[in-house]
PDB file of N, CA and C in Angstrom:
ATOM      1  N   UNK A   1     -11.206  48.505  19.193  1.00  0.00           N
ATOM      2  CA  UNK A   1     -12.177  48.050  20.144  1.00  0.00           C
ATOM      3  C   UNK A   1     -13.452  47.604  19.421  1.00  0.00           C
ATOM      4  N   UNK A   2     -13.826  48.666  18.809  1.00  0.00           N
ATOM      5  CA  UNK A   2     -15.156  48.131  17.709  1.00  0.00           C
ATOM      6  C   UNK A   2     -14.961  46.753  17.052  1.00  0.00           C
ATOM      7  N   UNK A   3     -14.027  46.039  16.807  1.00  0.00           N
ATOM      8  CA  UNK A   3     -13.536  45.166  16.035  1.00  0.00           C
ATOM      9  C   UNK A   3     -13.482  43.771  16.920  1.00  0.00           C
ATOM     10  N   UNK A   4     -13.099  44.057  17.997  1.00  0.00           N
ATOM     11  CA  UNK A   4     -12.965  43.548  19.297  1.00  0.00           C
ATOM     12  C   UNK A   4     -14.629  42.981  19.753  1.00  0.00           C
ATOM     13  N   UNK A   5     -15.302  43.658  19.569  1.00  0.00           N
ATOM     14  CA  UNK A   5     -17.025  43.637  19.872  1.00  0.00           C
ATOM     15  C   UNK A   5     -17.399  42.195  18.385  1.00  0.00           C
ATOM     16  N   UNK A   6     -16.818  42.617  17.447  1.00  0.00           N
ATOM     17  CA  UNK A   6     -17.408  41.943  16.527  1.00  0.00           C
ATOM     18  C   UNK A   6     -16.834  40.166  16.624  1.00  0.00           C
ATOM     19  N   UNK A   7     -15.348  40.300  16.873  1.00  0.00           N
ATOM     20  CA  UNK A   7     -14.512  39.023  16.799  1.00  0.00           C
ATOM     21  C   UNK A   7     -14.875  38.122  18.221  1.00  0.00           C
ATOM     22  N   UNK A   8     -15.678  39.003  19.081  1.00  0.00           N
ATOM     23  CA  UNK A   8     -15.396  37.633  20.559  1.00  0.00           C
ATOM     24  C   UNK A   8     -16.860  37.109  20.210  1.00  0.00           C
ATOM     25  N   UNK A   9     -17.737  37.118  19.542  1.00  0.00           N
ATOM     26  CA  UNK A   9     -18.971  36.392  18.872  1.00  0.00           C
ATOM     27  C   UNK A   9     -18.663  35.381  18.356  1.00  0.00           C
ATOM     28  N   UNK A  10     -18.208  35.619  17.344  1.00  0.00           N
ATOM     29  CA  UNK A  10     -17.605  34.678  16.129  1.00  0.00           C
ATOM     30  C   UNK A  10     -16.912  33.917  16.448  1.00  0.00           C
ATOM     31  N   UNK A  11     -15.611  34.215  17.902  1.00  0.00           N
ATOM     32  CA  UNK A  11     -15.182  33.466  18.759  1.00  0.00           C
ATOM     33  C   UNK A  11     -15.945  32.019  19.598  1.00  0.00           C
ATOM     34  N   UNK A  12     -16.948  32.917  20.033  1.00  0.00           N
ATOM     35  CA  UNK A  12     -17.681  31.994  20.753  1.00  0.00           C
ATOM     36  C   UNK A  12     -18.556  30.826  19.780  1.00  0.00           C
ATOM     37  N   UNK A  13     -18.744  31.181  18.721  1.00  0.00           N
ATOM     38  CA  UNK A  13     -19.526  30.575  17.946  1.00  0.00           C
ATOM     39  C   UNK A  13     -18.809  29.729  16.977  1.00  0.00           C
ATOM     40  N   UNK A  14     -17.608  29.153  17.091  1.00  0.00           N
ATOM     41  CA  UNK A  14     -16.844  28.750  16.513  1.00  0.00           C
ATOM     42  C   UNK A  14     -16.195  27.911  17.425  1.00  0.00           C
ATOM     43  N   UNK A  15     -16.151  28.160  18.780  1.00  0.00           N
ATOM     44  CA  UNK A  15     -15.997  27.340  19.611  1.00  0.00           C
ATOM     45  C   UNK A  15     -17.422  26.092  19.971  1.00  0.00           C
ATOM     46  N   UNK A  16     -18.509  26.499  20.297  1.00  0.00           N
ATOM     47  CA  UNK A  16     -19.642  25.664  20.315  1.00  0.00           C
ATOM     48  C   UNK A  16     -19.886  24.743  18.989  1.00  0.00           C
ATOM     49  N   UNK A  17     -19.642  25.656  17.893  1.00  0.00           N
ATOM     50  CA  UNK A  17     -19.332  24.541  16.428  1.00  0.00           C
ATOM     51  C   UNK A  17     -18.528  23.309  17.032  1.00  0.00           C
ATOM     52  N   UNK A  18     -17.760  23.514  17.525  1.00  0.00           N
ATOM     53  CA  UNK A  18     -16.267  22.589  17.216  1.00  0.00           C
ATOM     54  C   UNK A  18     -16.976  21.358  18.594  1.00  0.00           C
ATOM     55  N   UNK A  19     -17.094  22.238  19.623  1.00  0.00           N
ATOM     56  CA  UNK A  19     -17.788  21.242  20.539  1.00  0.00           C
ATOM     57  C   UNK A  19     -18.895  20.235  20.378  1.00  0.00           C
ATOM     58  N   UNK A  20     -20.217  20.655  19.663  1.00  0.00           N
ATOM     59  CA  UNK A  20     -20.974  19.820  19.086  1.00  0.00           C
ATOM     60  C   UNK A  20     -20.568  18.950  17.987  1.00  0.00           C
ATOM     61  N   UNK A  21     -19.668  19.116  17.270  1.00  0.00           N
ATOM     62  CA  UNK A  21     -19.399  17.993  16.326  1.00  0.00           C
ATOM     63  C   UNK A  21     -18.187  16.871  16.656  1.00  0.00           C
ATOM     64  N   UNK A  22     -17.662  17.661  17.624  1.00  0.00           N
ATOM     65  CA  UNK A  22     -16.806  16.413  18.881  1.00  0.00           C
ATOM     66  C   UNK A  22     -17.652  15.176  19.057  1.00  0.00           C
ATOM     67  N   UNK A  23     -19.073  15.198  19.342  1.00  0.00           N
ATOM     68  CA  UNK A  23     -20.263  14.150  20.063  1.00  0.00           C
ATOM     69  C   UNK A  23     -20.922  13.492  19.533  1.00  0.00           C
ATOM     70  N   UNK A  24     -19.476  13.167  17.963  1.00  0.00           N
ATOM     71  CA  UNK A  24     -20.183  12.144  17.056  1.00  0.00           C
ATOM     72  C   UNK A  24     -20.455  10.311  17.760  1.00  0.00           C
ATOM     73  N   UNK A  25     -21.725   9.905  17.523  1.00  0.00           N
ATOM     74  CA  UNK A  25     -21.970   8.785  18.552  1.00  0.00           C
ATOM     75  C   UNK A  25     -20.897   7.535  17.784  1.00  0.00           C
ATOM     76  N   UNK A  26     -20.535   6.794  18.955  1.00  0.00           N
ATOM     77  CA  UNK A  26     -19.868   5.881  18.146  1.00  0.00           C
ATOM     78  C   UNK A  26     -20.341   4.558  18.490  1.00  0.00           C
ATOM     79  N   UNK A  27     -20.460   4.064  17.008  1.00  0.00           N
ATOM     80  CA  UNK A  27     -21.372   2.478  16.820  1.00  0.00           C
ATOM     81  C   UNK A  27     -20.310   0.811  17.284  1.00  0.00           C
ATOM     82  N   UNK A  28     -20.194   0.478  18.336  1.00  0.00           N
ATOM     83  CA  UNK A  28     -19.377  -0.349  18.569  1.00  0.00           C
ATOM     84  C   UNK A  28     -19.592  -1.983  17.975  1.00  0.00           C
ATOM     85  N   UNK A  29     -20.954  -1.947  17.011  1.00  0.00           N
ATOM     86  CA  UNK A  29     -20.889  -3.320  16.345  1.00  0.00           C
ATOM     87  C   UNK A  29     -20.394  -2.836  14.603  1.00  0.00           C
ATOM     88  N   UNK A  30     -19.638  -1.494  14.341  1.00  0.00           N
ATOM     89  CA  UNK A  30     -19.058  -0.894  13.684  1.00  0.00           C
ATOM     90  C   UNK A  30     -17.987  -1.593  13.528  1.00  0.00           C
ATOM     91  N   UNK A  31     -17.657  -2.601  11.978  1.00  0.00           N
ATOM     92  CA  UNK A  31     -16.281  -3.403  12.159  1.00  0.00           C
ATOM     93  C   UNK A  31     -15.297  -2.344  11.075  1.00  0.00           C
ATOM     94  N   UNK A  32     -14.231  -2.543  10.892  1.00  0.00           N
ATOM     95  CA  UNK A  32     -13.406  -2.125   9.794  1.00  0.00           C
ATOM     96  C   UNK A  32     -13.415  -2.595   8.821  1.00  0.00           C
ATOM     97  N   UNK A  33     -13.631  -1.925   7.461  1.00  0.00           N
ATOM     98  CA  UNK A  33     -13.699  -2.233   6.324  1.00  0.00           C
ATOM     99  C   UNK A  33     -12.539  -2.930   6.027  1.00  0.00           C
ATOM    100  N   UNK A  34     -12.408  -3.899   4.728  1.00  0.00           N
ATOM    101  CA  UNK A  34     -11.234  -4.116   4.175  1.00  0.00           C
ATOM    102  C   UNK A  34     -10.454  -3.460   3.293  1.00  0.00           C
ATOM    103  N   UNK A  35     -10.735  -2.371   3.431  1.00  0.00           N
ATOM    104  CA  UNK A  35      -9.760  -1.251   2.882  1.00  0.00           C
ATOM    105  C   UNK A  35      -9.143  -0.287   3.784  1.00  0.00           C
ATOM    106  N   UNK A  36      -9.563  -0.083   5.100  1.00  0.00           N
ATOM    107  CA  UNK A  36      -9.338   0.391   5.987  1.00  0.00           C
ATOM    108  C   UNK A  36      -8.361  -0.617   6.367  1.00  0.00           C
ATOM    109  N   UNK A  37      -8.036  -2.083   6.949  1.00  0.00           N
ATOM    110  CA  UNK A  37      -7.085  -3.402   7.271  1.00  0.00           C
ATOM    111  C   UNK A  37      -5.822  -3.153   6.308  1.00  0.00           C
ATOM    112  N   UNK A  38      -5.063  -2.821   7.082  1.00  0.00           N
ATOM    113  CA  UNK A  38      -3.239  -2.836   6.163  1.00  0.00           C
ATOM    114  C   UNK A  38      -2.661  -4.181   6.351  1.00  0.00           C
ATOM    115  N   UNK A  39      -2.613  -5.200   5.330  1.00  0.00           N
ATOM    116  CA  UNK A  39      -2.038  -6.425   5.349  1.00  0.00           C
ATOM    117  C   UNK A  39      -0.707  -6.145   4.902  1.00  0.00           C
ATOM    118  N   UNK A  40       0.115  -6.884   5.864  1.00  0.00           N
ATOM    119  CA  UNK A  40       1.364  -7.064   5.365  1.00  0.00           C
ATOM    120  C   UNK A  40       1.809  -7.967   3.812  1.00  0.00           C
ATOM    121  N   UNK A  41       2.886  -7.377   3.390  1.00  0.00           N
ATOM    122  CA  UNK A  41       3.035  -7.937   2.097  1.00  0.00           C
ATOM    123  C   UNK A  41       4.108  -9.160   2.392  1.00  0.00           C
ATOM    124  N   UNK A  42       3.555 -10.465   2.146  1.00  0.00           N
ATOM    125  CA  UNK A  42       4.151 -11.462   2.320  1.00  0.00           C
ATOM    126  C   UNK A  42       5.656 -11.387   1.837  1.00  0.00           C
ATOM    127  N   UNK A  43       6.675 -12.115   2.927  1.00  0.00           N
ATOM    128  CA  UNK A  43       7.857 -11.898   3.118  1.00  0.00           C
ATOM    129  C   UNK A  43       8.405 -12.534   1.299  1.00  0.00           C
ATOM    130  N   UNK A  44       9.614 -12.063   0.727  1.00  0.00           N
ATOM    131  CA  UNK A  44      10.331 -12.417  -0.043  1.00  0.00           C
ATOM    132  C   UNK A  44      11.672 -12.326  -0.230  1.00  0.00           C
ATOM    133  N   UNK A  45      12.165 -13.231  -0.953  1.00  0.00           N
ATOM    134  CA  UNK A  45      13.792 -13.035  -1.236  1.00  0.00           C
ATOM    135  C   UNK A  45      13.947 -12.921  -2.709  1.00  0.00           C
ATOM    136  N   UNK A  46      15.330 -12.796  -2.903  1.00  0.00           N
ATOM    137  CA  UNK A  46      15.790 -12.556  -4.435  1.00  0.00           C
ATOM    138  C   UNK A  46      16.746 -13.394  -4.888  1.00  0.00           C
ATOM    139  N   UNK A  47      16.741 -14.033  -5.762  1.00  0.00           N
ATOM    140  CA  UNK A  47      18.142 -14.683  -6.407  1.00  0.00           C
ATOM    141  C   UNK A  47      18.901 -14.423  -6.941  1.00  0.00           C
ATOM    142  N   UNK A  48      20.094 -15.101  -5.494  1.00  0.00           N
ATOM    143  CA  UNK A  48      21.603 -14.490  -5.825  1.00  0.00           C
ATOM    144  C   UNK A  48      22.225 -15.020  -6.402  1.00  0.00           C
ATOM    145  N   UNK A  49      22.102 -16.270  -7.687  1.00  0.00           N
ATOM    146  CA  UNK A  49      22.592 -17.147  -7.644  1.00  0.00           C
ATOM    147  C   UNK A  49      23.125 -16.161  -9.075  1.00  0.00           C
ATOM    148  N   UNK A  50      24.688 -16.635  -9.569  1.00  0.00           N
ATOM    149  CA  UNK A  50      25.584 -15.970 -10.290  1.00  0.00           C
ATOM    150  C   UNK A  50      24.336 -16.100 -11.411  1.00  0.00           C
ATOM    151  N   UNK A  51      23.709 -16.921 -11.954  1.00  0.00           N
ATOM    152  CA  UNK A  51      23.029 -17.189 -13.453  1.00  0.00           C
ATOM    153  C   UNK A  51      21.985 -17.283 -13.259  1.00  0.00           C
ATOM    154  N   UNK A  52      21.525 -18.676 -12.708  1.00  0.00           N
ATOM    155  CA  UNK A  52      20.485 -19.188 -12.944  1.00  0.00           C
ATOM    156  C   UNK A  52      20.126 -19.977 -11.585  1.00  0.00           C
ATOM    157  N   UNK A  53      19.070 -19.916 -11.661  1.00  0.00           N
ATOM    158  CA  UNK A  53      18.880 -21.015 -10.011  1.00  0.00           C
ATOM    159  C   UNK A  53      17.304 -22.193 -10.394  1.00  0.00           C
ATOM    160  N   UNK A  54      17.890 -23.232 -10.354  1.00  0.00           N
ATOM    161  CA  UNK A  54      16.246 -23.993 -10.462  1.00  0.00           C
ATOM    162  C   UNK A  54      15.045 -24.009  -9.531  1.00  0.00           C
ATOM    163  N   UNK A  55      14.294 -24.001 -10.191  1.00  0.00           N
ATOM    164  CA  UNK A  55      12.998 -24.321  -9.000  1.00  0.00           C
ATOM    165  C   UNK A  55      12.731 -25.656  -9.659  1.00  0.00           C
ATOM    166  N   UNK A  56      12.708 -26.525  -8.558  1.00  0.00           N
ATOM    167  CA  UNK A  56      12.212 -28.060  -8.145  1.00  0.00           C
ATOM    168  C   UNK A  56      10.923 -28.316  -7.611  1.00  0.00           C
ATOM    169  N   UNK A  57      10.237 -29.165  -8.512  1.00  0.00           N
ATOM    170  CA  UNK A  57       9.025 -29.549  -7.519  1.00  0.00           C
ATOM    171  C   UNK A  57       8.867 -30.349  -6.450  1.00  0.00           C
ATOM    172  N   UNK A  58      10.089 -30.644  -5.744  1.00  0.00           N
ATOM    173  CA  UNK A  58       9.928 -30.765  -4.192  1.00  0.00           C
ATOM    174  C   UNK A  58      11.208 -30.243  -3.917  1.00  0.00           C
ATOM    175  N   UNK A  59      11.535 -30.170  -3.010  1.00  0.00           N
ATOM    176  CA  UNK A  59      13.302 -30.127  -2.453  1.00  0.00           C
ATOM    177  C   UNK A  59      14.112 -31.291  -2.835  1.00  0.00           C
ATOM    178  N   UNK A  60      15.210 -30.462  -2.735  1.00  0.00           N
ATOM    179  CA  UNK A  60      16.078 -32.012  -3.501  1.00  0.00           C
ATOM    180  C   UNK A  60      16.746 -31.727  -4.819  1.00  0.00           C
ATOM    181  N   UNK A  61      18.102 -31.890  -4.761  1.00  0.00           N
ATOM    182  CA  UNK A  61      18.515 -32.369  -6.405  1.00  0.00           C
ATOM    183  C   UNK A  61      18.144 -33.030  -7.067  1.00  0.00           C
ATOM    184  N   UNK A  62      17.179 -34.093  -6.719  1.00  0.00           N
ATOM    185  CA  UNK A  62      16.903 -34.964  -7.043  1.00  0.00           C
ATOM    186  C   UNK A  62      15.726 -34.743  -7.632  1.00  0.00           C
ATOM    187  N   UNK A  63      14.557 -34.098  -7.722  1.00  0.00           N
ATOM    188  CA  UNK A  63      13.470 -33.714  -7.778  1.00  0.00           C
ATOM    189  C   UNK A  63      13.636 -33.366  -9.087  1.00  0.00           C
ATOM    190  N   UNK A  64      12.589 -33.181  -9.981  1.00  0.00           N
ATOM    191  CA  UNK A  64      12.343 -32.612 -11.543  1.00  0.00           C
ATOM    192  C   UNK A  64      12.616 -30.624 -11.388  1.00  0.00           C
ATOM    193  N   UNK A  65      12.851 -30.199 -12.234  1.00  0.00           N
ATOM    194  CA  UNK A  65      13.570 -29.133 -12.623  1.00  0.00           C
ATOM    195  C   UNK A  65      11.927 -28.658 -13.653  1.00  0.00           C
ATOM    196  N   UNK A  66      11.093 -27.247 -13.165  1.00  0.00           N
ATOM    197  CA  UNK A  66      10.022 -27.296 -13.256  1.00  0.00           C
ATOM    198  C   UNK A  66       9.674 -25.726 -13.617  1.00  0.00           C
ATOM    199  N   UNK A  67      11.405 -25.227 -13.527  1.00  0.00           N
ATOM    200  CA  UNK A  67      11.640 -23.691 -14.084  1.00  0.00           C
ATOM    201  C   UNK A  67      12.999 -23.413 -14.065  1.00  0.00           C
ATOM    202  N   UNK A  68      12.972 -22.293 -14.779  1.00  0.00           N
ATOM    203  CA  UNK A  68      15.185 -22.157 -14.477  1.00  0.00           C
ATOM    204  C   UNK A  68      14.909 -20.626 -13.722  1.00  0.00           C
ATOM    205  N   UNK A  69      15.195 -20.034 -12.913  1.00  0.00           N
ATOM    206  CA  UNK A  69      14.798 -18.408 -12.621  1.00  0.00           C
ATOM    207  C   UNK A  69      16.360 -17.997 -12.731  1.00  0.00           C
ATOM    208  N   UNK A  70      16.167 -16.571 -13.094  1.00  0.00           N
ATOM    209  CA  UNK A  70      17.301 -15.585 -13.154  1.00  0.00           C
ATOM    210  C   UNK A  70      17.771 -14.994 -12.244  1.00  0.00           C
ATOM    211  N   UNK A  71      19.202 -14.304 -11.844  1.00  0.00           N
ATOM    212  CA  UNK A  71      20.149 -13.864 -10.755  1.00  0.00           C
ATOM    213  C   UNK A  71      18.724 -12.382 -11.011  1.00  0.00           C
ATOM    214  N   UNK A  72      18.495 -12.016  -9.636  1.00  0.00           N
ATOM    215  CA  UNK A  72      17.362 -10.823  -9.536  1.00  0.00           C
ATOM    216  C   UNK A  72      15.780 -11.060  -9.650  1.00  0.00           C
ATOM    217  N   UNK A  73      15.118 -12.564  -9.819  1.00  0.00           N
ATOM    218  CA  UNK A  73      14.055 -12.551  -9.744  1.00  0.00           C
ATOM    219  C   UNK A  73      13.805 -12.307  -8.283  1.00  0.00           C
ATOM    220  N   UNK A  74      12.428 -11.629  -8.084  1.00  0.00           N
ATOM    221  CA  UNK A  74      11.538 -11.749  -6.838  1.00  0.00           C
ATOM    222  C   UNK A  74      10.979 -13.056  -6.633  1.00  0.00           C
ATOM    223  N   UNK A  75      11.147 -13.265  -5.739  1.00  0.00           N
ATOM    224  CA  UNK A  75      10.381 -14.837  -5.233  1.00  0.00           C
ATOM    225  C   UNK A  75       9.532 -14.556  -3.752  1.00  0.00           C
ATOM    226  N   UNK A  76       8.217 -15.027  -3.810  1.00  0.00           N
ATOM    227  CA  UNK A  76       7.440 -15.076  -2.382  1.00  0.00           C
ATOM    228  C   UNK A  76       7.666 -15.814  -1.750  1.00  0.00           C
ATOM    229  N   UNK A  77       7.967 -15.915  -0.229  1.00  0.00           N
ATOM    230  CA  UNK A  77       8.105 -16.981   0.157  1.00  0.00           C
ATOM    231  C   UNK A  77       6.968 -17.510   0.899  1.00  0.00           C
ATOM    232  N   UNK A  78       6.635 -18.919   1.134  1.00  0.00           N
ATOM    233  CA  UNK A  78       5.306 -19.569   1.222  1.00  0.00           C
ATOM    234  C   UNK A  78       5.858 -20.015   2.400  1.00  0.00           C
ATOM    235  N   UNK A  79       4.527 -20.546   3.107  1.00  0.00           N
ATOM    236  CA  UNK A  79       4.715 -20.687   5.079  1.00  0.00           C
ATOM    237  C   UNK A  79       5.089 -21.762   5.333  1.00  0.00           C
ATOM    238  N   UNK A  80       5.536 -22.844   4.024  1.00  0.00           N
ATOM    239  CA  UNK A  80       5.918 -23.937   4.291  1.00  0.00           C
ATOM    240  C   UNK A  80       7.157 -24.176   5.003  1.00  0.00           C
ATOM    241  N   UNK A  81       7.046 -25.348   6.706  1.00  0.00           N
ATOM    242  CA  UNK A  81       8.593 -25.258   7.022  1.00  0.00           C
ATOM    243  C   UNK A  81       9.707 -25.374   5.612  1.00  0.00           C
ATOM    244  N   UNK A  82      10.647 -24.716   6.098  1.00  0.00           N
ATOM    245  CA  UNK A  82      11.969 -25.318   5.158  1.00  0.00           C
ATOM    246  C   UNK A  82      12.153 -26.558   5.201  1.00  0.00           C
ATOM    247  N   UNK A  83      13.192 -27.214   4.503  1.00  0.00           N
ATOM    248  CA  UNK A  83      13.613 -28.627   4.393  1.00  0.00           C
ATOM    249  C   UNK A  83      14.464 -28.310   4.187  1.00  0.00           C
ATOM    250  N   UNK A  84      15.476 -28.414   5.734  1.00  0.00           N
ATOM    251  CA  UNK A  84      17.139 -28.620   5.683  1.00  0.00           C
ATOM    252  C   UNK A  84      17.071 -27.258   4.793  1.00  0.00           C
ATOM    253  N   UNK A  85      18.112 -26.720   3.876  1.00  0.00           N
ATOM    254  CA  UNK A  85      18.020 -25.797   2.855  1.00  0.00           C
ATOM    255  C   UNK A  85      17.155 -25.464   1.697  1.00  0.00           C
ATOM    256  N   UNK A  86      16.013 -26.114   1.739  1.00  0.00           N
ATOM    257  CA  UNK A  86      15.350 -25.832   0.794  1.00  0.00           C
ATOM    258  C   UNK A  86      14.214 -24.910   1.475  1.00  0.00           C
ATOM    259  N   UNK A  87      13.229 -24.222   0.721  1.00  0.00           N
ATOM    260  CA  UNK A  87      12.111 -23.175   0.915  1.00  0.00           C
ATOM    261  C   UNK A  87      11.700 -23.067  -0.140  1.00  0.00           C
ATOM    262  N   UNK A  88      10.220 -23.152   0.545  1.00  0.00           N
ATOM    263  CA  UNK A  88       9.087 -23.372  -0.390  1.00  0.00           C
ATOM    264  C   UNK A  88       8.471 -22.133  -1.141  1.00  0.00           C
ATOM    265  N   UNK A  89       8.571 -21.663  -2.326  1.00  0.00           N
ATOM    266  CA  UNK A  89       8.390 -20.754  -3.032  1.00  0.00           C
ATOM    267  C   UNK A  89       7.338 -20.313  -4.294  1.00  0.00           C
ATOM    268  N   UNK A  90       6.814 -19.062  -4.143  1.00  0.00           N
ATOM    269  CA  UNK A  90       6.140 -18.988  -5.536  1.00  0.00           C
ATOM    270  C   UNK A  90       6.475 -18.127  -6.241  1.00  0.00           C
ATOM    271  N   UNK A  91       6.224 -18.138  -7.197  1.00  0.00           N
ATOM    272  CA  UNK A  91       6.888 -17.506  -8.527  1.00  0.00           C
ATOM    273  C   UNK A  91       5.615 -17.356  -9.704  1.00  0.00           C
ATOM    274  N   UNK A  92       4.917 -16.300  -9.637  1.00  0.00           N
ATOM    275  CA  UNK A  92       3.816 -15.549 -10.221  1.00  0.00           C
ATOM    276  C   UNK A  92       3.098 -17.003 -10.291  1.00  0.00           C
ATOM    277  N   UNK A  93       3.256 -17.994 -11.302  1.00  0.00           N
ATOM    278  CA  UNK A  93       2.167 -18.736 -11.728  1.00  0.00           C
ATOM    279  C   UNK A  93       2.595 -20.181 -11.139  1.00  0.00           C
ATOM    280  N   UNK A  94       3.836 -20.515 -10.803  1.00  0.00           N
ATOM    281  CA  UNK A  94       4.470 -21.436 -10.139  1.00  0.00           C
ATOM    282  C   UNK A  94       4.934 -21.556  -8.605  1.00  0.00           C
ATOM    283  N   UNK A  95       4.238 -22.560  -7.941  1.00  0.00           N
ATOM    284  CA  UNK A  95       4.770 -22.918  -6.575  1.00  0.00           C
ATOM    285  C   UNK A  95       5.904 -23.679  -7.164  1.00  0.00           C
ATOM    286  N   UNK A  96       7.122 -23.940  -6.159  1.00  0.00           N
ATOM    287  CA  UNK A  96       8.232 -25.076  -6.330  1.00  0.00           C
ATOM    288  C   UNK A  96       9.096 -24.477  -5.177  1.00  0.00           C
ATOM    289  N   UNK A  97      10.295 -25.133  -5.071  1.00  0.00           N
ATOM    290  CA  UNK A  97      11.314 -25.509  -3.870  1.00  0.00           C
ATOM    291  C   UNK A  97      12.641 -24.697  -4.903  1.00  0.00           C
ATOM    292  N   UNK A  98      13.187 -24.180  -4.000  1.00  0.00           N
ATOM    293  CA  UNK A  98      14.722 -23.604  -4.252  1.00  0.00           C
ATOM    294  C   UNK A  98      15.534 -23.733  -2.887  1.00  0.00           C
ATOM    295  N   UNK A  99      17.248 -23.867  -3.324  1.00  0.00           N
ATOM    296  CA  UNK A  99      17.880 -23.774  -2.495  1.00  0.00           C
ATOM    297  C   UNK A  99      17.961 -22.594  -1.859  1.00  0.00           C
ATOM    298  N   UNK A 100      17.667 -22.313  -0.506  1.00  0.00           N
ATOM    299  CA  UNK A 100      17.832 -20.782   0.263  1.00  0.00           C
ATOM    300  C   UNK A 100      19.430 -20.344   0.396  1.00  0.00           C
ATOM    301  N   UNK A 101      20.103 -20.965  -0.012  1.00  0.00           N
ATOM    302  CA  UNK A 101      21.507 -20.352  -0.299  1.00  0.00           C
ATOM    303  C   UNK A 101      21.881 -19.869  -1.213  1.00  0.00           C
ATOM    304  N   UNK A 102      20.834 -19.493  -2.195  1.00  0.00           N
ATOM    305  CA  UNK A 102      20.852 -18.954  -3.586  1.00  0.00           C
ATOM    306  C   UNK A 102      19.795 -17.771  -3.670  1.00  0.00           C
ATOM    307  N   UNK A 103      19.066 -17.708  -2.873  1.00  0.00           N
ATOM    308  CA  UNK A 103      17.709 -16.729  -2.413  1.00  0.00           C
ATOM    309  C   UNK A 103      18.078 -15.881  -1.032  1.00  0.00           C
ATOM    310  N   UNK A 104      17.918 -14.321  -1.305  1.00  0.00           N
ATOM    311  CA  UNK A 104      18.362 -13.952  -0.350  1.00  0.00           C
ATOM    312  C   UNK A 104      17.069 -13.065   0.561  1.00  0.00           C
ATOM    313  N   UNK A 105      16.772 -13.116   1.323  1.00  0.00           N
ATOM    314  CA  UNK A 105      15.364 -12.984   2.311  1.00  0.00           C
ATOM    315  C   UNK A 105      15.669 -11.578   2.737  1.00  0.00           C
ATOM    316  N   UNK A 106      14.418 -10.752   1.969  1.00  0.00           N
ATOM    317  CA  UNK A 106      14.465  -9.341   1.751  1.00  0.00           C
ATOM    318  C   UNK A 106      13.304  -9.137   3.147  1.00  0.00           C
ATOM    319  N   UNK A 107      14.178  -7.921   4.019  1.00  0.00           N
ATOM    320  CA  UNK A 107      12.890  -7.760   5.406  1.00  0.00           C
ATOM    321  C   UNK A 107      11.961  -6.696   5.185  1.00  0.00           C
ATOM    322  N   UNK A 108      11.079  -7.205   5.309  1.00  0.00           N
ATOM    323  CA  UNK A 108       9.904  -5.737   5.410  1.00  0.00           C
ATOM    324  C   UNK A 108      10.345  -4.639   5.615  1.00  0.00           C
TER     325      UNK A 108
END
């Protein structure tokens, strides 16, 4: 009981703590930082191609040959429509065009 006398204080006073710091004011011209903003990581595929797969600087067989990439590179893919089978791609220091039948489109 003595113990009982001491704990419903400490009770109460631990409750009014918790209540006053509930009534933090909130600033509504308060925007979100950009570290707080979770951007999605732009969509990519991988190349499936048995060896080697070219990147072209436009679409097209026809087009100049402007890298050779390997079966397992990561490739970003860029918002450009496709062309027929081609998709517009970057590759760390290189934009260029690959066939999407050789690139396989990895989902978030």
């Amino acid at each position: 009981m003595k113990y009982l006398y001491t704990l419903i204080p400490l009770l109460a006073q631990s409750c009014t703590m918790t209540a006053n710091t509930a009534q933090i004011p909130i600033n509504p011209h308060m925007t979100a930082s950009s570290s707080q903003i979770t951007k999605r990581d732009p969509p990519t595929c991988i190349v499936t191609a048995l060896e080697t797969l070219n990147l072209r600087e436009s679409p097209g067989t026809d087009s100049a040959v402007i890298a050779v990439l390997m079966h397992g590179d990561r490739l970003t893919l860029l918002p450009d429509p496709a062309q027929g089978n081609w998709i517009h791609i970057q590759m760390t220091d290189r934009n260029g065009w690959v066939n999407s039948n050789y690139c396989q489109r990895i989902t978030p």
